[in-house]
C-alpha atoms as a PDB file:
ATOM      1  CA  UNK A   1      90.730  75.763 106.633  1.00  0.00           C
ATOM      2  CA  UNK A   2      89.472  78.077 109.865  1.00  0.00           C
ATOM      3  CA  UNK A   3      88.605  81.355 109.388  1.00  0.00           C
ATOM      4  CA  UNK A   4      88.798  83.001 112.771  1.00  0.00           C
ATOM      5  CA  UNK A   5      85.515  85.767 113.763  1.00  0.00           C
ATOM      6  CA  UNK A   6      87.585  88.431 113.059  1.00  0.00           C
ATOM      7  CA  UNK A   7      88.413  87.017 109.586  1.00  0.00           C
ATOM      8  CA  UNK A   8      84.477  86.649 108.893  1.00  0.00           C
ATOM      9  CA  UNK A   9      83.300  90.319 109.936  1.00  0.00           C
ATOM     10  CA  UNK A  10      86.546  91.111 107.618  1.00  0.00           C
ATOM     11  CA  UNK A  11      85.025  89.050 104.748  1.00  0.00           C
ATOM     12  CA  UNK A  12      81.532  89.916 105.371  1.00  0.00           C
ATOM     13  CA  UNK A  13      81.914  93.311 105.448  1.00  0.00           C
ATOM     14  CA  UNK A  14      83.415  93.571 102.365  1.00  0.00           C
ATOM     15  CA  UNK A  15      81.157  91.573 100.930  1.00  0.00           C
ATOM     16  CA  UNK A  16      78.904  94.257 102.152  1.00  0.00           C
ATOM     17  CA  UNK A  17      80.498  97.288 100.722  1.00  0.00           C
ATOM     18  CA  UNK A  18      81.064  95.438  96.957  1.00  0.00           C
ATOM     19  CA  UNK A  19      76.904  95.634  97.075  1.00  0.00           C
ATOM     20  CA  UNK A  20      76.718  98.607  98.145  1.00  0.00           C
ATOM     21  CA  UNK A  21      78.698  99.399  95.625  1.00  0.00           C
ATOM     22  CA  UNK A  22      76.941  97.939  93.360  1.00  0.00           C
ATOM     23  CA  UNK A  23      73.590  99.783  94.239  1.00  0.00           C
ATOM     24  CA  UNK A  24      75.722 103.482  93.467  1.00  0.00           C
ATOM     25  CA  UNK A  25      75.449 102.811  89.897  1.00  0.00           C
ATOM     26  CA  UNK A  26      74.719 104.868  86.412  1.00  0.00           C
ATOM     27  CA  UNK A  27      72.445 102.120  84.117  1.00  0.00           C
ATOM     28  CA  UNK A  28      74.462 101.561  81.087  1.00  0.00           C
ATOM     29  CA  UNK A  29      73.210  98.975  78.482  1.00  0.00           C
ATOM     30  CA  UNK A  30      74.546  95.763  79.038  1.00  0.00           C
ATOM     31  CA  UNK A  31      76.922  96.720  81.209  1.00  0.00           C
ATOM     32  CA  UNK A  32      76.226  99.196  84.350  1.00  0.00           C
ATOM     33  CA  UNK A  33      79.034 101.682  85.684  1.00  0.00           C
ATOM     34  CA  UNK A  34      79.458 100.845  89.719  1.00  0.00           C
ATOM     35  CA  UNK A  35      81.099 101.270  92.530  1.00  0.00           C
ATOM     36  CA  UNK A  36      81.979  97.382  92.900  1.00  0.00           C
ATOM     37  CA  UNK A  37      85.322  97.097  91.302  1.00  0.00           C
ATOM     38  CA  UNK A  38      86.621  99.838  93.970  1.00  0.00           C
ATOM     39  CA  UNK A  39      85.625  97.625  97.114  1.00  0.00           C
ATOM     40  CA  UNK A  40      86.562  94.209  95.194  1.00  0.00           C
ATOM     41  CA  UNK A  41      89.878  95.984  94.472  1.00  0.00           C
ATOM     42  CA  UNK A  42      90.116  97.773  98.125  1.00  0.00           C
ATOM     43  CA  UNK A  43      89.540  93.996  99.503  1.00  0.00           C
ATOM     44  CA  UNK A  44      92.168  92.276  97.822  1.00  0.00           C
ATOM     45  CA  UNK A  45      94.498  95.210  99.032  1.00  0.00           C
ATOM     46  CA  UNK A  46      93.559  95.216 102.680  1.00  0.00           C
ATOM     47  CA  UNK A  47      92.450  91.570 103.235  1.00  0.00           C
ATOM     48  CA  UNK A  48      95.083  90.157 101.331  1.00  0.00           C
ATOM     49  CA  UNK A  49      94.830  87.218  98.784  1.00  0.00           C
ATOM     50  CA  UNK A  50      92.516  84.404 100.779  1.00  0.00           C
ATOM     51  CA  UNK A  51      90.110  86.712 102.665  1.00  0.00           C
ATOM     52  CA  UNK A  52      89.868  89.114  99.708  1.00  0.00           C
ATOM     53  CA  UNK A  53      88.904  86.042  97.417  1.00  0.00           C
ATOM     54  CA  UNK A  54      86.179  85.039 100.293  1.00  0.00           C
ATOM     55  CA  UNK A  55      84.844  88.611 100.620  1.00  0.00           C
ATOM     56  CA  UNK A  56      83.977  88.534  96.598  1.00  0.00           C
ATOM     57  CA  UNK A  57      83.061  84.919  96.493  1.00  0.00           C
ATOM     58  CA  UNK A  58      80.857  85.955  99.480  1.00  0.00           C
ATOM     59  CA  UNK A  59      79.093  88.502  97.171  1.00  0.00           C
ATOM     60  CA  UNK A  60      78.690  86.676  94.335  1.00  0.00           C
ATOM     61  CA  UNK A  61      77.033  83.476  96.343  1.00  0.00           C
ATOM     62  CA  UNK A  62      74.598  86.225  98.300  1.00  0.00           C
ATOM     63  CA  UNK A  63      73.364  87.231  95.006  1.00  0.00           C
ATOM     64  CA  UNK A  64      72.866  83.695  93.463  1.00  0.00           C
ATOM     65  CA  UNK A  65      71.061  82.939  96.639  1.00  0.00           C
ATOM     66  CA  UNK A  66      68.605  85.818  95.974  1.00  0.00           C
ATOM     67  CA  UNK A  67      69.669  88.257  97.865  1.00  0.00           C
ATOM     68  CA  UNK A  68      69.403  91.582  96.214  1.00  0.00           C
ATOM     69  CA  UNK A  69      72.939  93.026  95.600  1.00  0.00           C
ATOM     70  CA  UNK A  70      73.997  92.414  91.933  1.00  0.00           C
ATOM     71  CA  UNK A  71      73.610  95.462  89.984  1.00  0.00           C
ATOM     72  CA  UNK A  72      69.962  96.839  89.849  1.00  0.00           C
ATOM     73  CA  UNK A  73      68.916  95.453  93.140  1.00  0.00           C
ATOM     74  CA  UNK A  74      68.657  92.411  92.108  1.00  0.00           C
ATOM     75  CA  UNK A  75      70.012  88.345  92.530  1.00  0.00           C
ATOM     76  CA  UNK A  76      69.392  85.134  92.318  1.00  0.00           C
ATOM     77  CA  UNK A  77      70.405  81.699  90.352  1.00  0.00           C
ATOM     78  CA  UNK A  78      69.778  83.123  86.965  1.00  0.00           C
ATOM     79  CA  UNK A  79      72.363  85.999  87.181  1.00  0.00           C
ATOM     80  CA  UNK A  80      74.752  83.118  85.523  1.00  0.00           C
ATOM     81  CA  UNK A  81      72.831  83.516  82.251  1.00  0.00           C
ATOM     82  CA  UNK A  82      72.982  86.958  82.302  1.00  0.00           C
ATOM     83  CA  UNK A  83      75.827  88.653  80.065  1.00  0.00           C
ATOM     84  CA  UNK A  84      77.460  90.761  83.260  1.00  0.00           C
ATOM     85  CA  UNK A  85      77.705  87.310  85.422  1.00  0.00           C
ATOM     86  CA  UNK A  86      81.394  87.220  83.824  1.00  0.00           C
ATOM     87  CA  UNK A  87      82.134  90.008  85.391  1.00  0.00           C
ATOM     88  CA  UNK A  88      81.199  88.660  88.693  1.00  0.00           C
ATOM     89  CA  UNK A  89      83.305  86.177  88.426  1.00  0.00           C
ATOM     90  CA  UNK A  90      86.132  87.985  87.705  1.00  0.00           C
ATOM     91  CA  UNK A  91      85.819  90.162  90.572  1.00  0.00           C
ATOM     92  CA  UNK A  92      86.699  86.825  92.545  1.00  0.00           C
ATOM     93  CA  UNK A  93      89.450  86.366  91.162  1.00  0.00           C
ATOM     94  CA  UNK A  94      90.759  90.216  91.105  1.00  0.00           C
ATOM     95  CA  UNK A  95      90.777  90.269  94.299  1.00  0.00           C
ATOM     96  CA  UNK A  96      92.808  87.263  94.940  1.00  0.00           C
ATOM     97  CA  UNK A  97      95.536  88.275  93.050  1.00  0.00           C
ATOM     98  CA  UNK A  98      95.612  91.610  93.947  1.00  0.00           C
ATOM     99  CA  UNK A  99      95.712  90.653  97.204  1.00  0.00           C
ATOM    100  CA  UNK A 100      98.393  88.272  96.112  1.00  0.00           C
ATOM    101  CA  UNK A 101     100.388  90.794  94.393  1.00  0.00           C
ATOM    102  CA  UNK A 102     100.254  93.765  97.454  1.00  0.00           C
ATOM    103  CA  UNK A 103     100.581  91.579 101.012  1.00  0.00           C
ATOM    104  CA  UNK A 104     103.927  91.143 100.815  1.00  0.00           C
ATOM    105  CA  UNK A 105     105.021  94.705  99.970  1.00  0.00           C
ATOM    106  CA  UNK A 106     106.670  95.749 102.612  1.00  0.00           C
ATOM    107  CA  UNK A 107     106.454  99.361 102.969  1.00  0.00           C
ATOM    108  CA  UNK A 108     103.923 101.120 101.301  1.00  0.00           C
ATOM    109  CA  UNK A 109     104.900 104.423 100.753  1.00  0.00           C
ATOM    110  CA  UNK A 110     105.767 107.397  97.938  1.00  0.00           C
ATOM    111  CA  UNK A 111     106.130 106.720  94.319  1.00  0.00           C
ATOM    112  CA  UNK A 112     107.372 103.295  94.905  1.00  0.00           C
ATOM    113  CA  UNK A 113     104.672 102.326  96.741  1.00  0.00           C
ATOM    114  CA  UNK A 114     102.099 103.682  94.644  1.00  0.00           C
ATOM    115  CA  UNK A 115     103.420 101.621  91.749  1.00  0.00           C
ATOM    116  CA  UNK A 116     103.336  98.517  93.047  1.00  0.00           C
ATOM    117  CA  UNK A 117      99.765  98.638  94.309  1.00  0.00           C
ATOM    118  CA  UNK A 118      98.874 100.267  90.973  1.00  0.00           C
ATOM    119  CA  UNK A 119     100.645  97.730  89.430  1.00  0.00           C
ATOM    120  CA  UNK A 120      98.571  95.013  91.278  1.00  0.00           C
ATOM    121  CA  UNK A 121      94.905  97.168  90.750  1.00  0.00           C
ATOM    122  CA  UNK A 122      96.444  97.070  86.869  1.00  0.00           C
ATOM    123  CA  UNK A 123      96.168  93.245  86.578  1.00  0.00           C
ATOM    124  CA  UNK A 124      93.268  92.735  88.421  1.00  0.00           C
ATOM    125  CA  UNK A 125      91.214  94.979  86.686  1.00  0.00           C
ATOM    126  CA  UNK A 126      93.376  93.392  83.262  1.00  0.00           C
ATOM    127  CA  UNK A 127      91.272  89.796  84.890  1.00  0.00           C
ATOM    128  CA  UNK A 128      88.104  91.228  85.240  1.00  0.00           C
ATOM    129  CA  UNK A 129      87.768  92.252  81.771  1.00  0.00           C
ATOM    130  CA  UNK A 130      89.655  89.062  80.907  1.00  0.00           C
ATOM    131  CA  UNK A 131      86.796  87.133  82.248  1.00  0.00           C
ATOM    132  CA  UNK A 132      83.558  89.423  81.760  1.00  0.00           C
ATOM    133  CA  UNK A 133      84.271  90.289  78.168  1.00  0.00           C
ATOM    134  CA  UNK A 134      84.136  87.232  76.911  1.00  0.00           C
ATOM    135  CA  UNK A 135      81.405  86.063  79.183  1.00  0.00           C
ATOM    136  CA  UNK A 136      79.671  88.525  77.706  1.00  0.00           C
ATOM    137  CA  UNK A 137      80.151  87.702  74.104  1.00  0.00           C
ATOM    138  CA  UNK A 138      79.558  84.211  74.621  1.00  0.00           C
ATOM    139  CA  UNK A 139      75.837  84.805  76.687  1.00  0.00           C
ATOM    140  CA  UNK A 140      74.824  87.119  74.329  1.00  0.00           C
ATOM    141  CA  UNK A 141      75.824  85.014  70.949  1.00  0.00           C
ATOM    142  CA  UNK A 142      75.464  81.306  72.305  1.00  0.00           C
ATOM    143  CA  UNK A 143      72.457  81.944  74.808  1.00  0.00           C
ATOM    144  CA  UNK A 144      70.531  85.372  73.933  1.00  0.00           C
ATOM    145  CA  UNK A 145      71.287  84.182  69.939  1.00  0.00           C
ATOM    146  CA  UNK A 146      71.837  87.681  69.491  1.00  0.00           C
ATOM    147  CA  UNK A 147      75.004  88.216  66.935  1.00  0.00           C
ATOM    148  CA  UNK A 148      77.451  90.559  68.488  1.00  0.00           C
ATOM    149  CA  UNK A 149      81.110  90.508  67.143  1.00  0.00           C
ATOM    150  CA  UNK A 150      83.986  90.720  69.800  1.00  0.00           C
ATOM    151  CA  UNK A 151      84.519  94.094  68.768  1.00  0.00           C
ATOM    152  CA  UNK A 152      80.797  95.049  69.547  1.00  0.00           C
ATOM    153  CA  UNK A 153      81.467  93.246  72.984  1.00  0.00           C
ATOM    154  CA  UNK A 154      84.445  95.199  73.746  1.00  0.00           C
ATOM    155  CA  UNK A 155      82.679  98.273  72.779  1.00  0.00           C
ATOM    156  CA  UNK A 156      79.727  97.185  75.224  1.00  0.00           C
ATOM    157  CA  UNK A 157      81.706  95.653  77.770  1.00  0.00           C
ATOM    158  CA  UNK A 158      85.307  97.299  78.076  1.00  0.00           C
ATOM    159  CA  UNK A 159      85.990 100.884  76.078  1.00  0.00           C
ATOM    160  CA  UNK A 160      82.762 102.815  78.115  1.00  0.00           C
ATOM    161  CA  UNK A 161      84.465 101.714  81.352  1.00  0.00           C
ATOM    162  CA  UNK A 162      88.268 101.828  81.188  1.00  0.00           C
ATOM    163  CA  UNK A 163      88.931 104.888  81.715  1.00  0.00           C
ATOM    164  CA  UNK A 164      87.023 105.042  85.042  1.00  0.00           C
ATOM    165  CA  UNK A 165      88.324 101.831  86.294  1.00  0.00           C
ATOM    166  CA  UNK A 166      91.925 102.964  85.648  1.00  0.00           C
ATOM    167  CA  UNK A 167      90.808 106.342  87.783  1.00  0.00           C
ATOM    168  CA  UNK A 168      89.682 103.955  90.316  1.00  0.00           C
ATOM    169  CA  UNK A 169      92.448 102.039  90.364  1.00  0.00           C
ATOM    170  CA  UNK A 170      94.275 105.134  91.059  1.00  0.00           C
ATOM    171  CA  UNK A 171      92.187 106.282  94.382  1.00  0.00           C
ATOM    172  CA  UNK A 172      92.994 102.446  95.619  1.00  0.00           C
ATOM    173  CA  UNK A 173      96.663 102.945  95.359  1.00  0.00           C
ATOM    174  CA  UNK A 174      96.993 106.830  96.555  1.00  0.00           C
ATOM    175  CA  UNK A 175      94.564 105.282  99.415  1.00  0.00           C
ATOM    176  CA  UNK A 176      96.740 102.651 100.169  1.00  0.00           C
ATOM    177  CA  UNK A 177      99.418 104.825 100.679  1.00  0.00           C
ATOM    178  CA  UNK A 178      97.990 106.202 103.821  1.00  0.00           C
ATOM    179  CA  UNK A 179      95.438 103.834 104.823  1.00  0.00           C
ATOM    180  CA  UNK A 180      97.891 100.539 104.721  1.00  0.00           C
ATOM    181  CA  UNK A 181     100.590 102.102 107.186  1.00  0.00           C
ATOM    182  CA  UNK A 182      97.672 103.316 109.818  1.00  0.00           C
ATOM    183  CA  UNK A 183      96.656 100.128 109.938  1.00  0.00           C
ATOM    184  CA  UNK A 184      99.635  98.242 109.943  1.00  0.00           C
ATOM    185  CA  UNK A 185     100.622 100.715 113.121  1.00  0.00           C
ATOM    186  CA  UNK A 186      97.602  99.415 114.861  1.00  0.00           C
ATOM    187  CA  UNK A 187      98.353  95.905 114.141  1.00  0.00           C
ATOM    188  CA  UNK A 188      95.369  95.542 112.297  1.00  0.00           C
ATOM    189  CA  UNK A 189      96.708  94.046 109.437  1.00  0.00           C
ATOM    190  CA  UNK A 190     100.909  92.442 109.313  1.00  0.00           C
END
């Protein structure tokens, strides 16, 4: 498969806005509140299903690498031990399916329009918690040998955060209401 250069600087920079995303943060114990859902979600929306999934596997490989853009300024190998990695993972995998879900919509555009995107941010954000929940059971039972029950996990991992995530979920689809037709206009995107 060929990306083309304009596919790359599409990838990379939203690579580049999930960690800075992930640097506007409040600390919450074990799991932070960020910004990096909004630009995983935001790249599955504008860069569709393939180049969405790149831009967030992007991320997650420059922070395994070492580069500094996980949560807390930090990266590297180990983040796959840690009970947020889950997450991570899951933001892959939003964004491909969101992506999935909205390129084919054909106009974008009142209530309708706001649905189906919603619709899509809905399930994506219904896989990242799909994925990091769990993730985060199993690191902190199996590897930390803490004991946390699934209910404690979803407590740390899911209640503190839904209601925010739904809210951004929301800005993504109102968003995409306007930002999706200007860019189609310009050719930008099909």
């Amino acid at each position: 498969m060929k990306l083309s250069t304009r596919d790359m600087i599409l990838v990379a920079l939203f690579a580049a806005l999930t960690a800075i995303g992930a640097y506007l943060q409040i600390p919450t114990q074990p799991v932070p509140f960020t910004l990096q859902i909004l630009f995983c979600m935001y790249a599955g929306v504008f860069l569709g299903a393939k180049l969405g999934f790149f831009s967030q596997l992007v991320y997650v490989l420059m922070g395994l690498i070492g580069l500094p853009v996980f949560a807390g300024g930090t990266g590297g190998f180990f983040h796959i031990l840690k009970p947020t990695f889950g997450y991570l993972i899951g933001f892959i995998i939003c964004a491909a399916i969101i992506g999935k879900l909205t390129e084919n919509i054909g106009e974008i555009k009142g209530f309708i329009g706001f649905s189906k995107v919603f619709g899509a941010g809905i399930i994506g954000l219904f896989i990242v918690y799909a994925v990091g929940v769990p993730y985060l059971y199993g690191i902190i039972n199996f590897y930390l040998g803490k004991s946390m029950s699934f209910t404690a996990a979803m407590n740390a991992g899911f209640y503190p955060f839904i209601i925010q995530d739904l809210v951004k979920v929301a800005i993504v689809a109102f968003t995409s209401l306007f930002v999706i037709p200007a860019i189609r206009r310009t050719g930008f995107i099909k």
